[in-house]
Protein backbone atom coordinates (compact mmCIF):
# COMPACT_ATOMS: atom_id res chain seq x y z
CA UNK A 1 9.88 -36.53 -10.61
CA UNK A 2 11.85 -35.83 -7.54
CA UNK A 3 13.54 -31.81 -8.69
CA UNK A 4 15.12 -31.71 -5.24
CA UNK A 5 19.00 -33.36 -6.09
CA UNK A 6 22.19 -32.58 -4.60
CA UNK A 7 22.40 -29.31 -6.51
CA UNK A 8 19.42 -27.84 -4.49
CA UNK A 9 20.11 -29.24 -0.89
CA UNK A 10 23.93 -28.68 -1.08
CA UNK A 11 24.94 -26.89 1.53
CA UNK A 12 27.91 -26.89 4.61
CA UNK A 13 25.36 -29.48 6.47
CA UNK A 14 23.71 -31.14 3.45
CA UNK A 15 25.13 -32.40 0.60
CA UNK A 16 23.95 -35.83 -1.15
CA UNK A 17 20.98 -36.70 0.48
CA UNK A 18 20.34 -40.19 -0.49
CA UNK A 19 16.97 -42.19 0.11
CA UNK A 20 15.88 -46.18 -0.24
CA UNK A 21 13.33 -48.52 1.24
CA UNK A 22 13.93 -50.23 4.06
CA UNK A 23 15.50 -53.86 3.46
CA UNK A 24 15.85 -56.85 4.84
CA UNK A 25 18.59 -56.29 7.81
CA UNK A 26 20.32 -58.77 10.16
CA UNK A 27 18.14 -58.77 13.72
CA UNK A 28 21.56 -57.51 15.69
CA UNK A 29 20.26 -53.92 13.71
CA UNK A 30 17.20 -53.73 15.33
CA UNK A 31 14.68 -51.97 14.07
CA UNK A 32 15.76 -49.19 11.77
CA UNK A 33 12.76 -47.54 12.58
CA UNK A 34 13.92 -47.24 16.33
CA UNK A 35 17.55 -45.71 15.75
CA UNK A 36 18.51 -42.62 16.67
CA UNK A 37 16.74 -39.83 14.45
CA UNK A 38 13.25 -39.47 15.31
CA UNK A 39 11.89 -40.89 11.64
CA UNK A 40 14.53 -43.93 11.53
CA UNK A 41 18.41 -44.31 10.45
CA UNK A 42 16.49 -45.05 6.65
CA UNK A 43 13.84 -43.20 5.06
CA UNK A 44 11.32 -44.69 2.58
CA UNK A 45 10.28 -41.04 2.08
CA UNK A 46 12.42 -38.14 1.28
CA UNK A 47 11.42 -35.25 3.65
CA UNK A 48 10.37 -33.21 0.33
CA UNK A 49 9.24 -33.46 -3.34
CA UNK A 50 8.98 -30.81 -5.72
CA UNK A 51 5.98 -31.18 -7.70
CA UNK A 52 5.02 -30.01 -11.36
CA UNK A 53 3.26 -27.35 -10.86
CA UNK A 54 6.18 -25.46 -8.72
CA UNK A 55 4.50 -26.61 -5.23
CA UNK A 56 5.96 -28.77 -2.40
CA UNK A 57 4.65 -32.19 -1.25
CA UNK A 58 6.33 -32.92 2.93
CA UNK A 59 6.64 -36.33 4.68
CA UNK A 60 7.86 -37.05 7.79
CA UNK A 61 7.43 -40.75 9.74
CA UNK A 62 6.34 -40.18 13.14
CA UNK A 63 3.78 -43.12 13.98
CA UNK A 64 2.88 -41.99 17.35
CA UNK A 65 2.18 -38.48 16.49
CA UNK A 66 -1.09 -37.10 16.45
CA UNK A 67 -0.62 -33.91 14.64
CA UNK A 68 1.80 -32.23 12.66
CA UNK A 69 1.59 -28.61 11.00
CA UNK A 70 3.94 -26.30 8.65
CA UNK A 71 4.29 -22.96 8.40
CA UNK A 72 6.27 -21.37 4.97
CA UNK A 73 7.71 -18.06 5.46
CA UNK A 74 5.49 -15.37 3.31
CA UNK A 75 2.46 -17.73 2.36
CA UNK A 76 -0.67 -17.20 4.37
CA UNK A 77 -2.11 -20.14 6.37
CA UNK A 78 -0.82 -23.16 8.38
CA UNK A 79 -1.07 -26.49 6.60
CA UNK A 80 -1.73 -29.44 8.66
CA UNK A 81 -0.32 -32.86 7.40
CA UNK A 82 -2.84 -36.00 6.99
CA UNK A 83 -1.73 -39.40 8.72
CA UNK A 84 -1.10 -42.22 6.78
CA UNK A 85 -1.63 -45.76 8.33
CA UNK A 86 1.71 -46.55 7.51
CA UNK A 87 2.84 -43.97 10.34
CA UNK A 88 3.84 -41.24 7.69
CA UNK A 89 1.97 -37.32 7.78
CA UNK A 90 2.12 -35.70 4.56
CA UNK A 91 0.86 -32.53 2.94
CA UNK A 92 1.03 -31.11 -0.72
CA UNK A 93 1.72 -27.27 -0.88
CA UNK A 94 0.98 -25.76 -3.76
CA UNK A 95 2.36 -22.44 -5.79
CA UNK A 96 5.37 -21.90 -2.81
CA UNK A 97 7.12 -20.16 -5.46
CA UNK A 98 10.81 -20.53 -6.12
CA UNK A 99 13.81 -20.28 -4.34
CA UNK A 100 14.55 -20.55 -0.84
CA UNK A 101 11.67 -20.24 2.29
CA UNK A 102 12.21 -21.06 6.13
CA UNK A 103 10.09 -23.43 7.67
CA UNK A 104 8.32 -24.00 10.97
CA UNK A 105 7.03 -27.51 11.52
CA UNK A 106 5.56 -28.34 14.65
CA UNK A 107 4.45 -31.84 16.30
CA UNK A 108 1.33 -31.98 18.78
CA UNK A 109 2.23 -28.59 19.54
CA UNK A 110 6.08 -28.22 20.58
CA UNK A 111 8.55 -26.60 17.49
CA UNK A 112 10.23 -29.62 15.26
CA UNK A 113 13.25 -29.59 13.24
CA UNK A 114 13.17 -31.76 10.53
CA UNK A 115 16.50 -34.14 10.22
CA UNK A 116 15.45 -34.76 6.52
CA UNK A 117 15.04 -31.15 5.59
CA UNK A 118 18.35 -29.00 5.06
CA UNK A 119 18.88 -26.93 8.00
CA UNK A 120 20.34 -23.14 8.43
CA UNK A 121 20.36 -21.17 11.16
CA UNK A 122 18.41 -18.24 11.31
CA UNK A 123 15.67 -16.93 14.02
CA UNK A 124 18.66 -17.32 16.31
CA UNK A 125 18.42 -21.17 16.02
CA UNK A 126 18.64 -24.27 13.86
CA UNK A 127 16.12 -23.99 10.80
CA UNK A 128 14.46 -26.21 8.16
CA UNK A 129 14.14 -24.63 4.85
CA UNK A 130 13.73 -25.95 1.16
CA UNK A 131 15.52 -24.47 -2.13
CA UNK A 132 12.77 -24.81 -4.99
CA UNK A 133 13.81 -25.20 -8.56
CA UNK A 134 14.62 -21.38 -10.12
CA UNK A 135 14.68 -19.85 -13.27
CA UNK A 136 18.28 -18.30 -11.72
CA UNK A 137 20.76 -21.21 -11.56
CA UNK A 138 23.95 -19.35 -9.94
CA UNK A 139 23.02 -20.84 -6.54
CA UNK A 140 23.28 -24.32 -7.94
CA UNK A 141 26.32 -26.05 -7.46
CA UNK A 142 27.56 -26.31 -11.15
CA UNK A 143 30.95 -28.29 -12.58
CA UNK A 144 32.84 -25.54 -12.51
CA UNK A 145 36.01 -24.51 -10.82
CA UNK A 146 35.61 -24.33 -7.23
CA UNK A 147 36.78 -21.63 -4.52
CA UNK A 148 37.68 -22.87 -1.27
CA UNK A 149 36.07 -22.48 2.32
CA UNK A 150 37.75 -21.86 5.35
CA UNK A 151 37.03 -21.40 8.94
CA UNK A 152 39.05 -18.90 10.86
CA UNK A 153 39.35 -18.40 14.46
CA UNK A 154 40.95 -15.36 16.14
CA UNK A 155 40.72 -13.71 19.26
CA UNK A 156 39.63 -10.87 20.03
CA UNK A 157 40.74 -8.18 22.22
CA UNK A 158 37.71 -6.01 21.88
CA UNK A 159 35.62 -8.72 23.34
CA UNK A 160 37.98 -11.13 25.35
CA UNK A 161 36.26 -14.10 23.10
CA UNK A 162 37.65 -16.24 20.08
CA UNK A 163 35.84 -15.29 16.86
CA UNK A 164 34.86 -17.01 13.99
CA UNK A 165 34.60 -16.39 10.25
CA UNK A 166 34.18 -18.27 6.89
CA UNK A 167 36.97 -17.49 4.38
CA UNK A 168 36.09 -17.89 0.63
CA UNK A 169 38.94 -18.17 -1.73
CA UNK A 170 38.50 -18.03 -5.72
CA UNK A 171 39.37 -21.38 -7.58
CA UNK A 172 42.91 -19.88 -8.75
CA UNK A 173 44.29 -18.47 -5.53
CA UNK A 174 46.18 -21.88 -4.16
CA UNK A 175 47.66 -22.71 -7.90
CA UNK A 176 48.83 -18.17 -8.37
CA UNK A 177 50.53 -18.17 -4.90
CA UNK A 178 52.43 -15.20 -6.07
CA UNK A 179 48.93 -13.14 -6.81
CA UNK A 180 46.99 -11.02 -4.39
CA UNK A 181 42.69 -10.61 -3.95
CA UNK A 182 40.69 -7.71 -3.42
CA UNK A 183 38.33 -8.64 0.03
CA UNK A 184 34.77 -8.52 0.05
CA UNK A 185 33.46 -8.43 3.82
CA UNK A 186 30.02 -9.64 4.37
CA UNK A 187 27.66 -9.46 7.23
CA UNK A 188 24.48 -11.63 8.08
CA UNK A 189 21.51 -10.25 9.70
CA UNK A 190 20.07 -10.22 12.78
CA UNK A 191 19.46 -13.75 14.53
CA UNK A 192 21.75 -15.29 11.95
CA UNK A 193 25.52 -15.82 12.11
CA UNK A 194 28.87 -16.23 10.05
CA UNK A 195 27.45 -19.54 8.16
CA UNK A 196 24.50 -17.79 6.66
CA UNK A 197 25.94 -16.24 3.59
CA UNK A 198 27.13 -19.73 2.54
CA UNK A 199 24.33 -22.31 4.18
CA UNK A 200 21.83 -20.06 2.62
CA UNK A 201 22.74 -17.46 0.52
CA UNK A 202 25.35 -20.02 -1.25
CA UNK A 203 27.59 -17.09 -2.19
CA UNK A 204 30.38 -19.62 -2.87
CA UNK A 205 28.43 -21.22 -5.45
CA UNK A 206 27.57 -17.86 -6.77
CA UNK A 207 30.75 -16.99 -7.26
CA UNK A 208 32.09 -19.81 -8.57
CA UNK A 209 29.43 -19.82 -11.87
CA UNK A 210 30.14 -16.41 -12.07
CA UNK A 211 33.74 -16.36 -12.15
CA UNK A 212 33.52 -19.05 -14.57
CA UNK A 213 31.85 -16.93 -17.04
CA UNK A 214 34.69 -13.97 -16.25
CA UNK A 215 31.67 -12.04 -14.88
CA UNK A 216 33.06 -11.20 -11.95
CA UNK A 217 36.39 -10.19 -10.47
CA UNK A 218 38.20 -13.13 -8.81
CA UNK A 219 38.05 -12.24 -4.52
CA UNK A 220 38.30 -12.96 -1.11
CA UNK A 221 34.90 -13.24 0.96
CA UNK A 222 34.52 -13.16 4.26
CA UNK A 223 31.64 -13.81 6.46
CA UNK A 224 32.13 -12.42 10.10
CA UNK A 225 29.74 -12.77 12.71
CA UNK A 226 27.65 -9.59 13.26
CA UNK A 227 27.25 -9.97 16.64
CA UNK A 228 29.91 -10.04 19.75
CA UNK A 229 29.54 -10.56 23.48
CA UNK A 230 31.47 -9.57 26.37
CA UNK A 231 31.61 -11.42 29.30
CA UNK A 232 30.63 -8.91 32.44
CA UNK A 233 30.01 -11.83 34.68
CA UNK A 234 30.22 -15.38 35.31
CA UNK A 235 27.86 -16.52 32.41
CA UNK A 236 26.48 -13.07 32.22
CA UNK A 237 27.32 -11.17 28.74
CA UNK A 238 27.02 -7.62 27.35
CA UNK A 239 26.82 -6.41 23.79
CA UNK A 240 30.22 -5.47 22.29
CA UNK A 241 30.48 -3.39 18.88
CA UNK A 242 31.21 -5.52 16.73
CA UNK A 243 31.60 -3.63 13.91
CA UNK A 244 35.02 -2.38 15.84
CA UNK A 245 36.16 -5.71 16.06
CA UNK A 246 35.57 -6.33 12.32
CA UNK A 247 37.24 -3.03 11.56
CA UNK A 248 40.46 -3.55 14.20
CA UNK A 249 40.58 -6.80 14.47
CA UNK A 250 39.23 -9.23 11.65
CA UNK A 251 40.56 -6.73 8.59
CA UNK A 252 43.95 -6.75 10.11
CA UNK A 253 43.73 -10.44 10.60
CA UNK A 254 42.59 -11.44 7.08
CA UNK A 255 45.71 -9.10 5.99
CA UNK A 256 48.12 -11.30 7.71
CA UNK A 257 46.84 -14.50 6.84
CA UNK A 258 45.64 -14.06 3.34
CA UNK A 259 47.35 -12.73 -0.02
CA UNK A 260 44.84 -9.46 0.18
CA UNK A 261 45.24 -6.00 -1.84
CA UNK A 262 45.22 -4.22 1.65
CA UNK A 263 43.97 -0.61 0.91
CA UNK A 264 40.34 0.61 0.99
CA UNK A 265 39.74 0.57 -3.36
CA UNK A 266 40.18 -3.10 -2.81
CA UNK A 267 37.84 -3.46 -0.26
CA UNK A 268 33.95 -3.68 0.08
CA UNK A 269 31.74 -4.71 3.01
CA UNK A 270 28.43 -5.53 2.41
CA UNK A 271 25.41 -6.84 4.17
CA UNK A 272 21.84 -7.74 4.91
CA UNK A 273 19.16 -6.28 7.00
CA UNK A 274 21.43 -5.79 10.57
CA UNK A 275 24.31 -6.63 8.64
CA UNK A 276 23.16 -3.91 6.38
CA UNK A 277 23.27 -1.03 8.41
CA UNK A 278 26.85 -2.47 9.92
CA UNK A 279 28.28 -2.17 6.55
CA UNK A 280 27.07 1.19 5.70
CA UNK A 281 28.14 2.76 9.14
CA UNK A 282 31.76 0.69 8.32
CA UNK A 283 32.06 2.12 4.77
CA UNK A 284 30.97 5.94 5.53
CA UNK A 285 32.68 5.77 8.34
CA UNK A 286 35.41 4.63 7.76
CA UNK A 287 36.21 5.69 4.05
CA UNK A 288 39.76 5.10 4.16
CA UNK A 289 39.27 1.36 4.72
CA UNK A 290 36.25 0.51 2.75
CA UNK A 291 35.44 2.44 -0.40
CA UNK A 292 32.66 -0.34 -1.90
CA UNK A 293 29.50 -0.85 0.23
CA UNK A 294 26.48 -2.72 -0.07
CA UNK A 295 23.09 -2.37 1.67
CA UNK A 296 20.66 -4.97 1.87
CA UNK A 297 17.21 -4.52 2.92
CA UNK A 298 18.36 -2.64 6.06
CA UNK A 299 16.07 -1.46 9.01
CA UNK A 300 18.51 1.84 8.78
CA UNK A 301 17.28 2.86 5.43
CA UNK A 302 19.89 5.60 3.77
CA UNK A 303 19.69 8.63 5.56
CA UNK A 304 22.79 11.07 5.90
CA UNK A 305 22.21 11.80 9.56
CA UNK A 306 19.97 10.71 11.92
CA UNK A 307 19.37 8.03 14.76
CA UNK A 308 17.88 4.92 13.26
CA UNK A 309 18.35 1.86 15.69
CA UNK A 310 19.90 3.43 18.74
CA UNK A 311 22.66 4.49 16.05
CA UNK A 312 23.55 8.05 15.84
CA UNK A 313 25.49 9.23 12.88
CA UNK A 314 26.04 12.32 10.37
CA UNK A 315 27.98 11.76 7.43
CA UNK A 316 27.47 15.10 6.20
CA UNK A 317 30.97 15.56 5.80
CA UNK A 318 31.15 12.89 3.36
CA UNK A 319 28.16 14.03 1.35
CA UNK A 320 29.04 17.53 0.93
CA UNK A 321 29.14 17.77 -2.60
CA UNK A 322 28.83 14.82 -5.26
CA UNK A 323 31.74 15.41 -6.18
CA UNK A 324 33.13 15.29 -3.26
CA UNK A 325 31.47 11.52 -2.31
CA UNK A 326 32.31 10.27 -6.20
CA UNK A 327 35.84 10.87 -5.35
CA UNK A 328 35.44 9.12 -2.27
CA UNK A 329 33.84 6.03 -2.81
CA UNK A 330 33.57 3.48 -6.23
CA UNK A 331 30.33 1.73 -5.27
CA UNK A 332 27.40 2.69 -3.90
CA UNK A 333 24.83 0.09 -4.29
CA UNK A 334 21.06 -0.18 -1.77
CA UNK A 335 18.62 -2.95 -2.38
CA UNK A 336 15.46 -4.46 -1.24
CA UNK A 337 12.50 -6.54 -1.45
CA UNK A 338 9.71 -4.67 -3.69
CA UNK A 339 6.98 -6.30 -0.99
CA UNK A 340 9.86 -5.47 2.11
CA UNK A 341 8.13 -2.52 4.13
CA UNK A 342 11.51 -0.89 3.90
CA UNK A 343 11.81 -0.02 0.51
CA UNK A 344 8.84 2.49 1.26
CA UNK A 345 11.80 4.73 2.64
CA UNK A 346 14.80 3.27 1.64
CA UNK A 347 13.86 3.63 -2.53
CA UNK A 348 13.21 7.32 -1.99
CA UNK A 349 16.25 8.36 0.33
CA UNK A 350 18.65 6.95 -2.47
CA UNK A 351 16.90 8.30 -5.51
CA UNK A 352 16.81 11.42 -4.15
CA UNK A 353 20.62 11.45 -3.70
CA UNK A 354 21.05 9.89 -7.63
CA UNK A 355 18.76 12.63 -8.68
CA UNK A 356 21.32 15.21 -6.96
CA UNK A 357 24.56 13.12 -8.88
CA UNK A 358 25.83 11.08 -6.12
CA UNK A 359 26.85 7.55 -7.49
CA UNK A 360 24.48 5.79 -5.50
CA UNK A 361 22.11 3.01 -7.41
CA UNK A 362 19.00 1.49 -5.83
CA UNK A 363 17.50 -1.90 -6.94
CA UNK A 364 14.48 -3.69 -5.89
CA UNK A 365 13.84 -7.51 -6.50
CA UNK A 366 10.97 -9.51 -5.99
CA UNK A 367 9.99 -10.74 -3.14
CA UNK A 368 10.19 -9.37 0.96
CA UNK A 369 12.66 -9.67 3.37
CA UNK A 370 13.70 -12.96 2.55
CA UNK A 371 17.35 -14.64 0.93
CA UNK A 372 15.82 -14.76 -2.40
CA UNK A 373 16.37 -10.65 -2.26
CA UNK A 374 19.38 -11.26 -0.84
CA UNK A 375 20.97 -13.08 -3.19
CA UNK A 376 20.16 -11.38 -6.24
CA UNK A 377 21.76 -8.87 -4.60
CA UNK A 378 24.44 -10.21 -3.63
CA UNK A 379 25.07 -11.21 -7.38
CA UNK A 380 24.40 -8.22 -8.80
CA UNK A 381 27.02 -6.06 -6.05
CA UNK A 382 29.53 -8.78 -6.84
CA UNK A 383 29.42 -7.77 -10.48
CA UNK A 384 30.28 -4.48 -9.85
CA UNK A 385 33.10 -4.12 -7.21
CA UNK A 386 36.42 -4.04 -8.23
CA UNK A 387 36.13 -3.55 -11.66
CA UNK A 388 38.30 -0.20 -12.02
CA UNK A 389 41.09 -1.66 -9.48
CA UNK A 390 41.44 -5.19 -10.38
């Protein structure tokens, strides 16, 4: 049974994938075999099948290839493929587990991307990964209504560049043109950019199901990229903040262009990892624009003052009192992997401040510092922001 459909490889870059045996074709074609992707312009083999007992099994056509090896992000080991005489490697993987992992093939050696495989970027490139059957459906695309995605450019003066940023809008907001959205501002982490939270995460999908269900509070998303460059040279570039830019530049723009609830109870910014800590040092802050934050598996852990990445800050101001931060800010919410070596430090910083009456909650998830964390959380924050302002 082949468990990997459209609803598990839909992405921005992969929608419908659709395989077939090779057939008879008119000799002007050529050989399909020799066209321009390096396993043919038709595939006998789809690049992946899921297999009953939750495992993997890869193909890939490469007939003068001598060796061919895949690494899965968080599983021990290298498997290396076996070499069909019909020019096809393949390997079964057993017990991957569910959900989404990066991959790392390699040929004879040198890195390989996979043109059959969906692809993301993260590790500051193009990626293969697979999306494995789970028991959580949200990131499915489901027949629901559907939000809309946009691509933004704007330029920034911060920077001297043009910037880029994925929009989501909820299914209603082009039929209610007279109603406005609270804004949701999400960052990716580091060696990722603006396309992650919908290539992998699939927030859109997310929260289409769950505003279908009226679980959620209809919003605007938007996915910025976390880093910015300025040029100090001819093709020589520094790094900008660009947290300032998202703060003075993107926030202002996404007010203009967009039917937003522009004050700070109908905003959140939330993020993952690098992201993470950007969004916490945006929120605290910067209370009067952002009074919902979320913190993802962040290097930064949840101190009140310190230097944690070459970041110095002290938001002792804000923390004086519980009551005082309550007043301040509606949501509060820190998670991480349970296997992610940051929850060692980040669990204890938060419960300590819960323990004291601050309205901050902490939530762990299975798994390490990995998208499967990351969207559960994602959910879960969704389904509580807005909920006293809507």
């Amino acid at each position: 049974m082949n468990r990997f459909d459209q609803t598990y490889n839909s992405s921005l870059l992969c929608f419908d994938p659709v395989f077939r045996k090779l057939e008879p074709h008119p000799p002007m074609m050529g050989d399909p075999r020799k066209g321009m992707l390096p396993t043919g312009d038709f595939a006998e083999e789809p690049g992946v099948r899921g297999m009953e007992n939750g495992g993997a099994s890869f193909s890939v056509f490469l007939p003068k290839a001598k060796e061919v090896t895949l690494e899965i992000d968080y599983m021990p080991g290298k498997t290396v493929f076996e070499k069909g005489e019909d020019g096809y490697f393949r390997a079964q993987v057993p017990d991957v587990g569910e959900g989404f992992h990066y991959l790392r093939m390699t040929v004879d050696g040198t890195p390989f991307l996979h043109p059959l495989l969906p692809i993301a970027f993260g590790y500051a490139g193009a990626v293969n990964y697979i999306d494995l059957p789970s028991k959580d459906t949200d990131t499915l695309l489901q027949d629901v209504p559907h939000g809309r995605l946009s691509r933004e450019l704007y330029r920034s003066e911060i920077n001297g560049r043009m910037r880029a940023c994925w929009v989501y809008t909820p299914p209603a907001y082009d039929a209610c043109p007279e109603r406005r959205y609270p804004v949701l501002y999400i960052q990716h982490g580091g060696g990722e950019d603006e396309t992650d939270w919908f290539f992998s995460g699939k927030l859109n999908y997310i929260l289409d199901n769950l505003i279908a269900r009226g679980e959620c509070e209809e919003m605007i998303v938007v996915a910025n990229h976390g880093n910015a460059y300025r040029e100090i040279g001819p093709g020589f570039f520094a790094e900008a903040d660009a947290s300032e830019i998202l703060l003075r530049e993107c926030v202002p723009f996404i007010d203009k262009t967009y039917r937003t609830l522009p004050d700070a109870a109908h905003r959140a910014v939330a993020g993952l990892s690098m992201g993470g800590g950007q969004a916490r040092h945006l929120a605290h802050g910067h209370p009067e624009v952002f009074r919902n934050v979320g913190v993802f598996s962040s290097g930064q852990g949840f101190m009140v003052r310190g230097n944690s990445q070459n970041v110095e800050f002290d938001y002792s101001d804000l923390f004086s009192t519980p009551e005082h931060y309550n007043s301040v800010m509606d949501v509060t919410f820190v998670a991480c992997g349970e296997k992610d070596m940051r929850s060692e430090y980040t669990a204890p910083q938060v419960e300590e401040l819960a323990q004291k009456g601050y309205n901050v909650v902490y939530r762990a998830y299975p798994g390490d510092h990995e998208w499967n964390v990351w969207r559960a959380a994602a959910k879960d924050f969704v389904r509580m922001i807005f909920k006293n302002n809507a």
